[in-house]
C-alpha atoms as a PDB file:
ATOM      1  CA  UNK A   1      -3.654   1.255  22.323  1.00  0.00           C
ATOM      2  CA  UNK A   2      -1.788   1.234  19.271  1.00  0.00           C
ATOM      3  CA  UNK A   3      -3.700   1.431  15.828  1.00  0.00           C
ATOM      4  CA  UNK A   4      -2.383   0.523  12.732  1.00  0.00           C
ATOM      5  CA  UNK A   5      -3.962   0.446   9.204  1.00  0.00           C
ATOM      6  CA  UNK A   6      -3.494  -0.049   5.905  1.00  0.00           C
ATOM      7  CA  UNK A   7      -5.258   0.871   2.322  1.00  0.00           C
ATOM      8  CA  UNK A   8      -4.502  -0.976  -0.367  1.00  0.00           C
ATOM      9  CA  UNK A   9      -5.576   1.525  -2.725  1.00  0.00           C
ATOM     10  CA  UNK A  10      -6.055   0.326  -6.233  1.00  0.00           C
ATOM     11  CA  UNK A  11      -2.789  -1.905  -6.107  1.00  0.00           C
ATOM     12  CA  UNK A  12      -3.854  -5.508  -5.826  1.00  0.00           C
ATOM     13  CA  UNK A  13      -6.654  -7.634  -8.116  1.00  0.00           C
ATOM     14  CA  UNK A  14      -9.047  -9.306  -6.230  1.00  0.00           C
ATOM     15  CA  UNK A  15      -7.201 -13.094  -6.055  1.00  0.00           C
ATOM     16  CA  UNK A  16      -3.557 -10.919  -5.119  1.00  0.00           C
ATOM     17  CA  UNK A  17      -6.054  -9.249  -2.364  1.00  0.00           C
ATOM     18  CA  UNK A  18      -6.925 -12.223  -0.763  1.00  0.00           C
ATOM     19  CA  UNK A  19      -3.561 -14.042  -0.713  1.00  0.00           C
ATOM     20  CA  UNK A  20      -2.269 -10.644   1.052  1.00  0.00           C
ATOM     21  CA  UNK A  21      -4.981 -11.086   3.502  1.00  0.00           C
ATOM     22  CA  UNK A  22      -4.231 -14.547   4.165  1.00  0.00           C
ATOM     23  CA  UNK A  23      -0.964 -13.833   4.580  1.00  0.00           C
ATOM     24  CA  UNK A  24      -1.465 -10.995   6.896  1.00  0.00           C
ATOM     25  CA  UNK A  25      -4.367 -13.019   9.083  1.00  0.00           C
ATOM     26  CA  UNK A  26      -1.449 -15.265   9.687  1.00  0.00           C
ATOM     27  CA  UNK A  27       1.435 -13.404  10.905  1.00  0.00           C
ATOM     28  CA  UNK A  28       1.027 -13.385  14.993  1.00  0.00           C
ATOM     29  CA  UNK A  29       1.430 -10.028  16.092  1.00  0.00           C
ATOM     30  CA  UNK A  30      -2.074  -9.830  13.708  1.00  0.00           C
ATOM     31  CA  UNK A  31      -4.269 -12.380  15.590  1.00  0.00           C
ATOM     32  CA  UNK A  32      -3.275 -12.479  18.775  1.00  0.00           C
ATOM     33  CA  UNK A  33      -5.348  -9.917  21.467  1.00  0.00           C
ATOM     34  CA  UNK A  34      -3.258  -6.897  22.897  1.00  0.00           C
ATOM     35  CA  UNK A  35      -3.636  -3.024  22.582  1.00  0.00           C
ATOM     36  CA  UNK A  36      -2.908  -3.407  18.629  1.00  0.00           C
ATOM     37  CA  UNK A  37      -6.010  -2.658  16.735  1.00  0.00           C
ATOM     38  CA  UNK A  38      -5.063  -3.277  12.936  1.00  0.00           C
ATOM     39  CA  UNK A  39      -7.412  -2.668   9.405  1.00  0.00           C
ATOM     40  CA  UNK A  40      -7.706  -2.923   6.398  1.00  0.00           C
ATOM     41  CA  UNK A  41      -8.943  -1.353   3.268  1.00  0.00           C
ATOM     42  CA  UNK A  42      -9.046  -3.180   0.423  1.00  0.00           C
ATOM     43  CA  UNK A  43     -11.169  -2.335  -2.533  1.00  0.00           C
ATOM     44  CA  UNK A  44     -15.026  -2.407  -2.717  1.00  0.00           C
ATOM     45  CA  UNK A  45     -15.137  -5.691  -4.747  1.00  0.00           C
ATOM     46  CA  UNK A  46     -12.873  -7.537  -2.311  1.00  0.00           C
ATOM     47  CA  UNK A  47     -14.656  -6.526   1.273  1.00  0.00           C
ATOM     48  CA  UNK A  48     -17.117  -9.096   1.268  1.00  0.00           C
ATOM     49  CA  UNK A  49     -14.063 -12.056   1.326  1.00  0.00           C
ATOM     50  CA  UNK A  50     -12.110 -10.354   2.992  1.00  0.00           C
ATOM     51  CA  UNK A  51     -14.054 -10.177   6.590  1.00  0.00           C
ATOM     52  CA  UNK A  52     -14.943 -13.538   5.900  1.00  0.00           C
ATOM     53  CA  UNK A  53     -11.140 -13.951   5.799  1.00  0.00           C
ATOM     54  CA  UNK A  54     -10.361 -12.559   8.439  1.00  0.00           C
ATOM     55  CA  UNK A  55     -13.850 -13.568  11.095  1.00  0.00           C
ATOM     56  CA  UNK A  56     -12.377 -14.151  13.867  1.00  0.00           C
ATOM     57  CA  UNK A  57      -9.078 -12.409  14.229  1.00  0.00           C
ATOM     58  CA  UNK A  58      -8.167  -9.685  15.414  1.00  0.00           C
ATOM     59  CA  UNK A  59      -7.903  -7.885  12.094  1.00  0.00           C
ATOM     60  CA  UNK A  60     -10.471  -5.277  11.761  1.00  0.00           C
ATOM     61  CA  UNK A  61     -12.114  -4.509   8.072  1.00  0.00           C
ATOM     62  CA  UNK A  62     -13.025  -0.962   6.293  1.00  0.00           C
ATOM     63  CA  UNK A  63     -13.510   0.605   2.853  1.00  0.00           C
ATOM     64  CA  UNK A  64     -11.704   3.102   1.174  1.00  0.00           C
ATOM     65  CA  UNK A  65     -14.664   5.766   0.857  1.00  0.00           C
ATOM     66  CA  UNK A  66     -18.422   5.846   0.641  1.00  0.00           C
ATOM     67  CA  UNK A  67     -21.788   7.763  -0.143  1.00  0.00           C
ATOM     68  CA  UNK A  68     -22.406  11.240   1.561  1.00  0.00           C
ATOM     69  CA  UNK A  69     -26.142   9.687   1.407  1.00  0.00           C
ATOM     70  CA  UNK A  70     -27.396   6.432   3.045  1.00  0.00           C
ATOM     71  CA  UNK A  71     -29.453   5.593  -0.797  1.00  0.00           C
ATOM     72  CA  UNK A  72     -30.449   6.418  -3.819  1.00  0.00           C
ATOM     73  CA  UNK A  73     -30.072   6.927  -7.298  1.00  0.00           C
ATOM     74  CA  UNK A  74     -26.031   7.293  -7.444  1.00  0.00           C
ATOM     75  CA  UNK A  75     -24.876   5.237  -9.870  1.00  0.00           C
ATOM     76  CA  UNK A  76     -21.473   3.944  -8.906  1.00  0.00           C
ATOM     77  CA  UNK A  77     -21.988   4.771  -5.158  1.00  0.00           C
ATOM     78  CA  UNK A  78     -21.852   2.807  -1.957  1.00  0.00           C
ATOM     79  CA  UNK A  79     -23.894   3.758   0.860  1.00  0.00           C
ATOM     80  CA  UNK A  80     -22.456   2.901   4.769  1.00  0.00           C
ATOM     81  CA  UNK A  81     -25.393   0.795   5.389  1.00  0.00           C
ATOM     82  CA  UNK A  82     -24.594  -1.681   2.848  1.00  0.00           C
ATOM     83  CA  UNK A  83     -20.820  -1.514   4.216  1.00  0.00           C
ATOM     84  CA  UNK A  84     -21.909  -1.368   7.815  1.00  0.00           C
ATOM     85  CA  UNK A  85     -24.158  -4.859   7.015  1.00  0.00           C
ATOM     86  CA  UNK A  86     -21.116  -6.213   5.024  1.00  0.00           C
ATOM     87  CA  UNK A  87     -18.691  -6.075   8.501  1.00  0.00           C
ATOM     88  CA  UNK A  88     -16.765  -2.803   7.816  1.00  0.00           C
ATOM     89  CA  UNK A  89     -15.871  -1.630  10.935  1.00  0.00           C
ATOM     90  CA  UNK A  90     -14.132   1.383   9.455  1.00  0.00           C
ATOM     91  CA  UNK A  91     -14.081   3.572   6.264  1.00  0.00           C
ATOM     92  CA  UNK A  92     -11.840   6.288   4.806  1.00  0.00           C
ATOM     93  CA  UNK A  93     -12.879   9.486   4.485  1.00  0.00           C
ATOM     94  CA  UNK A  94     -11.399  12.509   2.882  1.00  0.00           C
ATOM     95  CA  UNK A  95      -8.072  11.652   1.477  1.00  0.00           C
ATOM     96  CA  UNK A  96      -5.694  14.348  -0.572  1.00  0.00           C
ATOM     97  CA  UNK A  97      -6.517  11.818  -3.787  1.00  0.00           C
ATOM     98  CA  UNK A  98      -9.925  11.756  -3.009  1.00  0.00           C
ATOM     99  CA  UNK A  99      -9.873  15.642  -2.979  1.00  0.00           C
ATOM    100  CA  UNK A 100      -7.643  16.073  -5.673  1.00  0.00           C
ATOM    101  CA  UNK A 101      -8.887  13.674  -8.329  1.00  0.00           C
ATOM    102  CA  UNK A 102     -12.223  13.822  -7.764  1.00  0.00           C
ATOM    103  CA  UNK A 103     -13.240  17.155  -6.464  1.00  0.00           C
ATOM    104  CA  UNK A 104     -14.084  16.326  -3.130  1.00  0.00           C
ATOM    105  CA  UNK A 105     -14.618  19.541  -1.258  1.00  0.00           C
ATOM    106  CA  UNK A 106     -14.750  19.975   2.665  1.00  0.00           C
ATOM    107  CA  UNK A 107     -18.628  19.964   2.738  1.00  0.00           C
ATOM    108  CA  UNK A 108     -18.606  16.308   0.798  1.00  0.00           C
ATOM    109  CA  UNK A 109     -16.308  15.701   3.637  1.00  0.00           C
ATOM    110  CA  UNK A 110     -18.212  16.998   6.383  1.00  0.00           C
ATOM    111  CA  UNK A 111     -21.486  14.899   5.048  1.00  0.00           C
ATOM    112  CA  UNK A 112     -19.360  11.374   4.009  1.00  0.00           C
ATOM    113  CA  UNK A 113     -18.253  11.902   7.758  1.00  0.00           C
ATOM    114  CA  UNK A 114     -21.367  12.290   9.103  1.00  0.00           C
ATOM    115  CA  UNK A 115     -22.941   9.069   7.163  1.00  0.00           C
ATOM    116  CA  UNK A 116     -19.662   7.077   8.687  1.00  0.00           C
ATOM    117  CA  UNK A 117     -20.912   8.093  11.926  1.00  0.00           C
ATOM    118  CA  UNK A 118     -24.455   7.311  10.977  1.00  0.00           C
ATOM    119  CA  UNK A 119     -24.156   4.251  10.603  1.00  0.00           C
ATOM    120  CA  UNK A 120     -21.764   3.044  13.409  1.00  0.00           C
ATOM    121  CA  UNK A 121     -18.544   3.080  11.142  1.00  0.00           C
ATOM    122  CA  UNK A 122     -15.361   4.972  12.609  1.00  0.00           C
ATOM    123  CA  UNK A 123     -14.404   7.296   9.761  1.00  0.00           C
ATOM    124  CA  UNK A 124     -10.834   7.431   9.388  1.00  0.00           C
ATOM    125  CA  UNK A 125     -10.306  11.355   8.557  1.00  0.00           C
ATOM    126  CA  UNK A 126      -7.836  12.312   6.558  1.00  0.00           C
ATOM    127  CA  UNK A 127      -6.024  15.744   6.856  1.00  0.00           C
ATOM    128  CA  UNK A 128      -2.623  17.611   5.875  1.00  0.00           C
ATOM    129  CA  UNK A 129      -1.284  20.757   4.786  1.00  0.00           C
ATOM    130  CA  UNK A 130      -1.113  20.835   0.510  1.00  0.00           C
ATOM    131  CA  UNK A 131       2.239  22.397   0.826  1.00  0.00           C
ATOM    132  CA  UNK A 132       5.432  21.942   3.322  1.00  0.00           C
ATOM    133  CA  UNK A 133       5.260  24.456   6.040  1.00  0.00           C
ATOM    134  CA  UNK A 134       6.355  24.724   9.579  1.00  0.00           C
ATOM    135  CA  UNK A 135       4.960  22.626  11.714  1.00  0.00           C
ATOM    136  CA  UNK A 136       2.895  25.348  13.757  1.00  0.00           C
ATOM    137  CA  UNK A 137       0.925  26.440  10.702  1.00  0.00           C
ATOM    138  CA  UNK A 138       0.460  22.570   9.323  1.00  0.00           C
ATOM    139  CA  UNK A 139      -1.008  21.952  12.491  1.00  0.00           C
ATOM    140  CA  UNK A 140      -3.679  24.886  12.260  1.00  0.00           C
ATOM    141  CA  UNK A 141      -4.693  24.097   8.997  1.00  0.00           C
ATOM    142  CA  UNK A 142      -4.878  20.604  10.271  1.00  0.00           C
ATOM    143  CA  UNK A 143      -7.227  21.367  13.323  1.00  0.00           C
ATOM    144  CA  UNK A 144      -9.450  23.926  10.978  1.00  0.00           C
ATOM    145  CA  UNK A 145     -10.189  20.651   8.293  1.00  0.00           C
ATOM    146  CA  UNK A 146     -10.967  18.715  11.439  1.00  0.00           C
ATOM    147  CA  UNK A 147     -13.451  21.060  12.198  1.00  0.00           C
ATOM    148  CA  UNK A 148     -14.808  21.869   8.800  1.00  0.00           C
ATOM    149  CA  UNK A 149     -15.076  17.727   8.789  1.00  0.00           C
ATOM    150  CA  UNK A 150     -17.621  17.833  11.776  1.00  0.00           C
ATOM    151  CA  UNK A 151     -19.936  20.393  11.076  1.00  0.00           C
ATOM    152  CA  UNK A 152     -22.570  18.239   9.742  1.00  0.00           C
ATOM    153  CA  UNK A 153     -22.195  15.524  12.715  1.00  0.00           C
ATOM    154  CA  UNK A 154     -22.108  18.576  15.434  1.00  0.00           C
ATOM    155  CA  UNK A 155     -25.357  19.582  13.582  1.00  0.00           C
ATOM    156  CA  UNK A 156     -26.876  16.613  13.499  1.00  0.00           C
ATOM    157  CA  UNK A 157     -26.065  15.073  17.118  1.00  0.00           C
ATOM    158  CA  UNK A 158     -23.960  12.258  15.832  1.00  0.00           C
ATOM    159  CA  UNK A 159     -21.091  11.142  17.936  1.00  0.00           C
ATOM    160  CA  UNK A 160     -18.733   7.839  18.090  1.00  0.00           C
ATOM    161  CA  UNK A 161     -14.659   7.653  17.753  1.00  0.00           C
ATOM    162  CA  UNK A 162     -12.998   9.546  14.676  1.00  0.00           C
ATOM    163  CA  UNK A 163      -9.649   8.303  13.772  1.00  0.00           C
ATOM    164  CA  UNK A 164      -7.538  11.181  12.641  1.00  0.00           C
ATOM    165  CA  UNK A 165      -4.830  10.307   9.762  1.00  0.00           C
ATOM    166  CA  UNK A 166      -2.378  13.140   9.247  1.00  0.00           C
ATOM    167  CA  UNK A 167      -1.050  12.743   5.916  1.00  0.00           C
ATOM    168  CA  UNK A 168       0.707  15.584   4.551  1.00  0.00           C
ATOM    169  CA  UNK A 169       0.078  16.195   1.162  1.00  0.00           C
ATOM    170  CA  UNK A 170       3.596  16.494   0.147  1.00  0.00           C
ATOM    171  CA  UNK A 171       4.761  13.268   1.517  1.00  0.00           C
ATOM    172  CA  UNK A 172       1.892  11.096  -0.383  1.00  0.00           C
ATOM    173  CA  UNK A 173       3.489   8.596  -2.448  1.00  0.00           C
ATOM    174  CA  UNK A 174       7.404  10.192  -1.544  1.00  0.00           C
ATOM    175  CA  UNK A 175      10.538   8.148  -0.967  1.00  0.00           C
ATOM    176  CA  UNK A 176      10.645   9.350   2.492  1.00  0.00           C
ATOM    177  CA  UNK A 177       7.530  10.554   5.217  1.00  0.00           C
ATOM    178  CA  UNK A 178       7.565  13.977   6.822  1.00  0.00           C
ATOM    179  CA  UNK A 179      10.534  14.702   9.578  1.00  0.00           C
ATOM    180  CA  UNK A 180      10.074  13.413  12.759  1.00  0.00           C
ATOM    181  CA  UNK A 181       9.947  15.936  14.343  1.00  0.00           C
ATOM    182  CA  UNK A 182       7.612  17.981  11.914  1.00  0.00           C
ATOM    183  CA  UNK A 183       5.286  14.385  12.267  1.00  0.00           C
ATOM    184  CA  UNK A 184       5.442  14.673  16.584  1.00  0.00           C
ATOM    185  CA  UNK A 185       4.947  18.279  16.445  1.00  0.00           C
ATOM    186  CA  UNK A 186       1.686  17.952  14.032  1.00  0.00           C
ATOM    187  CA  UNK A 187       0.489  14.765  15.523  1.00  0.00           C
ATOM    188  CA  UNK A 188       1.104  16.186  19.408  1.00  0.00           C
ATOM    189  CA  UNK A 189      -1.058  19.649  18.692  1.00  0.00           C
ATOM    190  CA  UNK A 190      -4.069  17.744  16.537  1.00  0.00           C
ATOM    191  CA  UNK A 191      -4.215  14.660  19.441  1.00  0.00           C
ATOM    192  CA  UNK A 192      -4.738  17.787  22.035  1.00  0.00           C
ATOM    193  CA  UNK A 193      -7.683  18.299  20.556  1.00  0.00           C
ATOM    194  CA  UNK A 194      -8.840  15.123  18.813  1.00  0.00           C
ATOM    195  CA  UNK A 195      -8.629  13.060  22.205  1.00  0.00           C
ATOM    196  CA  UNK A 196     -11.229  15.825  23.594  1.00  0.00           C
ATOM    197  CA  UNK A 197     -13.319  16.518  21.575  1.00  0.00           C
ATOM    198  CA  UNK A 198     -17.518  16.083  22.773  1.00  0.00           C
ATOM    199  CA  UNK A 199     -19.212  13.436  21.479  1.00  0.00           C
ATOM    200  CA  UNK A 200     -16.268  11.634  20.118  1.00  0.00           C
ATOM    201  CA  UNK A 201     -14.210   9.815  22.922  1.00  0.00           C
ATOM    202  CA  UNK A 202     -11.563   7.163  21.805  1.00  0.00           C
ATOM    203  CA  UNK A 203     -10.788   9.295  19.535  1.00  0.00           C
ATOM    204  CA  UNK A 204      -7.248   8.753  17.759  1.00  0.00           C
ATOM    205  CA  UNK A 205      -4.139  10.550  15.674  1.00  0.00           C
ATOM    206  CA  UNK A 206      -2.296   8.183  13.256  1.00  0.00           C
ATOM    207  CA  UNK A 207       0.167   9.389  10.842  1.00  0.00           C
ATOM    208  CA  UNK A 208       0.394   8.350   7.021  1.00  0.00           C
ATOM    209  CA  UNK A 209       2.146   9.478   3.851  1.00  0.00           C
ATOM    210  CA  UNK A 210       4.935   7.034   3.190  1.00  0.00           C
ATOM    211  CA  UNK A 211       5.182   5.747   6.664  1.00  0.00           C
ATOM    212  CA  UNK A 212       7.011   2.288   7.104  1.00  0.00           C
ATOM    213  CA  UNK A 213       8.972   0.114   9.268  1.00  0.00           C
ATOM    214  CA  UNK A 214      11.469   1.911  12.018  1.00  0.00           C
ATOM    215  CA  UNK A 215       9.212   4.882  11.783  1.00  0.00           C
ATOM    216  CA  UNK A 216       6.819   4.062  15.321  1.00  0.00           C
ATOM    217  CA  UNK A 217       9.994   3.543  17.574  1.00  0.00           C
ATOM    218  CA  UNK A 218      11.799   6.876  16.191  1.00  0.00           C
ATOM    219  CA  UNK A 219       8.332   9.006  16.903  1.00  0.00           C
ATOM    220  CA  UNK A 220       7.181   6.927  20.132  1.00  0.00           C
ATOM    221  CA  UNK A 221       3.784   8.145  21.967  1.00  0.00           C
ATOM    222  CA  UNK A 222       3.607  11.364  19.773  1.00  0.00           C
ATOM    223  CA  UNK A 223       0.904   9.115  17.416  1.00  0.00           C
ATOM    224  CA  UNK A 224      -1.601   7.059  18.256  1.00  0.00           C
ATOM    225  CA  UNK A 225      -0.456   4.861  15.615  1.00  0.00           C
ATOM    226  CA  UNK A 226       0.645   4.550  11.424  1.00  0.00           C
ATOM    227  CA  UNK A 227      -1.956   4.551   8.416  1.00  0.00           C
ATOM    228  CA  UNK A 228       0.324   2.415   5.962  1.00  0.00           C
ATOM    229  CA  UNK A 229       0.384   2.146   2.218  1.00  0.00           C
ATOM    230  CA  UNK A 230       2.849   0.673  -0.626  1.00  0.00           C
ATOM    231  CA  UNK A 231       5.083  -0.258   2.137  1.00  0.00           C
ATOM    232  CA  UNK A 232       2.533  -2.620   3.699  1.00  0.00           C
ATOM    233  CA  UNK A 233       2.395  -4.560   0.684  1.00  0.00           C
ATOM    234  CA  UNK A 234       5.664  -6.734   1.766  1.00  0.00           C
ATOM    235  CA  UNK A 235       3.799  -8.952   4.592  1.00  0.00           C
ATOM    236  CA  UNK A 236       7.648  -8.679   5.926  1.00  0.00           C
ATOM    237  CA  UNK A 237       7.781  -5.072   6.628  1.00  0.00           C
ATOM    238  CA  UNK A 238       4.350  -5.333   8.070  1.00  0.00           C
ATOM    239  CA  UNK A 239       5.534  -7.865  10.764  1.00  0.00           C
ATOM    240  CA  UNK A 240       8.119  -5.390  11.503  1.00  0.00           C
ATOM    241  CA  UNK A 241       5.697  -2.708  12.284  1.00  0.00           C
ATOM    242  CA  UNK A 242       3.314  -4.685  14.134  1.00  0.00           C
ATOM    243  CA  UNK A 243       6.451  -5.637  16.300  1.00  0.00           C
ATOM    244  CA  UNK A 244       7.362  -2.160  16.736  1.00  0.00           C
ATOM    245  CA  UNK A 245       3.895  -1.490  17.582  1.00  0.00           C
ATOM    246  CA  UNK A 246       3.866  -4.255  20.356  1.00  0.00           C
ATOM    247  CA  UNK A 247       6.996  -3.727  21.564  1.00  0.00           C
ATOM    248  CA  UNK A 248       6.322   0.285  22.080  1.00  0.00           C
ATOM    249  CA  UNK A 249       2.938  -0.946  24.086  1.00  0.00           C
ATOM    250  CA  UNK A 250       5.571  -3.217  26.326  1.00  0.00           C
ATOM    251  CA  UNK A 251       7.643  -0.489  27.231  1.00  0.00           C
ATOM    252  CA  UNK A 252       4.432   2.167  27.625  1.00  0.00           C
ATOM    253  CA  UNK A 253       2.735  -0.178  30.331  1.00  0.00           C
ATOM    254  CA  UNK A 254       6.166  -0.900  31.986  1.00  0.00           C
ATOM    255  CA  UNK A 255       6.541   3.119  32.284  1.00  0.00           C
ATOM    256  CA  UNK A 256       3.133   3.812  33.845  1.00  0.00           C
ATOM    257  CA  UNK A 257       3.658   0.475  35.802  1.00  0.00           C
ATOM    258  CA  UNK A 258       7.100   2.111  37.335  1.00  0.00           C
ATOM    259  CA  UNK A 259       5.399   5.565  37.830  1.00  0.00           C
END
C-alpha cells in the first residue's frame, strides 16, 4: 500500500479549504479503492466540513496536532477525543515547526503520541536530523526520536499503526527535497525498524520536506509513501502523484506476481 498525505498548514481560509477539497474528492485516482490510502490535514476550523466532504471516498481526514491530555482546562487546546468523534482518522504529531516555534520537546511528543494512540487515531510522527549529515548518522538520530516518541505508549500498553514522516529539517520549505539517495538510505534503515516494531503493526515510512511530483517513481519501494505540502496545493500536481503512486502499485504487484 501506498500512503500519501498532505497538510495544508496555515495556507488556505476556510471557503479556499473546501474548494481544494472538492476539488481533490473529485480527481479519480482519489476516490476510487486500490492500495492508495490518501489524507488530509487541514486546519482545526475546517475538519468538521471537510469529512463531511469527503464521507464516502476514499480520502481519509486528520488534524495537524492535538492535546498531550484527553481534557481540561487548556485554553486553545484540542483533545483527540473531540477529533476522534469529529472523523479524524489521523493527526500530526511532532513536526520541526511544531518543535521549533513552539517549544515542543520530545516528552510533549512522547505524550501527544500516546493520546493519538489513545484514542484510536494513527499519529503521523514526524522526525529528521536539524542539520544535513550523512545519511548513516540522519538515520540514527532518526530511529533514537522514534524511540524517545514511544516511551509513554510502551509505558502505558498502547499499541495501533504509527506512520513515520521523515522530514529533514533542512529540506522544510526548500526549493528542492533531500537527495535520493540520502531519502532511500534514511527511509530504508527507519522502515527496518518501524515495520517491526511490537504493538504497532502496519506501521509505515513516508517521506516529506518539499516532496512533489516525479519524486515516488525516482525513489520506488524505499518509502512507504510522500507527506506533501505547498506542492499539493495545485490539484494538478496532486493527480500526478497519485498517478505515480498507482502506477508504482501496478508494477509492485506485477513483480511479486512474476516472482
Amino acid at each position: 500500500m501506498t500512503t500519501i498525505g498532505i497538510s495544508l498548514k496555515m495556507y488556505f481560509g476556510f471557503a479556499q479549504t473546501l474548494e481544494w477539497c472538492a476539488q481533490t474528492a473529485a480527481l479519480p485516482a482519489a476516490l476510487a479503492p486500490s492500495n492508495l490510502e490518501l489524507f488530509v490535514l487541514p486546519s482545526f476550523p475546517a475538519l468538521p466540513a471537510v469529512v463531511k466532504l469527503f464521507d464516502g471516498s476514499e480520502v481519509a481526514v486528520g488534524a495537524q496536532d492535538l492535546a498531550a491530555d484527553d481534557d481540561g482546562a487548556q485554553t486553545g487546546e484540542v483533545g483527540g477525543a473531540m477529533l476522534a468523534e469529529i472523523g479524524c482518522r489521523y493527526v500530526e504529531v511532532g513536526h520541526a515547526e511544531r518543535r521549533r516555534l513552539f517549544g515542543e520537546t520530545e516528552d510533549v511528543v512522547a505524550a501527544k503520541t500516546a493520546a493519538a494512540l489513545r484514542h484510536g487515531l494513527t499519529p503521523i510522527l514526524c522526525l529528521g536530523e536539524a542539520a544535513r549529515q550523512p545519511a548513516g548518522e540522519a538515520a540514527a538520530e532518526c530511529l533514537r526520536q522514534l524511540d524517545a516518541a514511544l516511551t509513554v505508549a510502551r509505558a502505558t500498553g498502547l499499541a495501533g499503526p504509527i506512520v513515520v514522516a521523515y522530514e529533514p529539517y533542512w529540506a522544510i520549505g526548500a526549493a528542492e527535497p533531500a537527495p535520493d539517495r540520502h531519502i532511500t538510505e534514511v527511509c530504508v534503515a527507519v522502515g527496518d525498524v518501524a515495520h517491526a516494531l511490537p504493538g504497532h503493526g502496519g506501521s509505515q515510512v513516508i517521506y516529506g520536506g518539499s516532496a512533489g511530483p516525479g519524486l515516488l517513481t525516482r525513489i520506488g519501494r524505499s518509502v512507504d509513501g510522500l507527506f506533501l505540502g505547498r506542492f499539493a496545493h495545485d490539484p494538478a500536481a496532486l493527480a500526478t502523484v497519485l498517478d505515480e503512486a498507482a502506477a508504482l502499485d501496478a508494477e509492485t504487484g506485477e513483480s511479486a506476481v512474476n516472482r
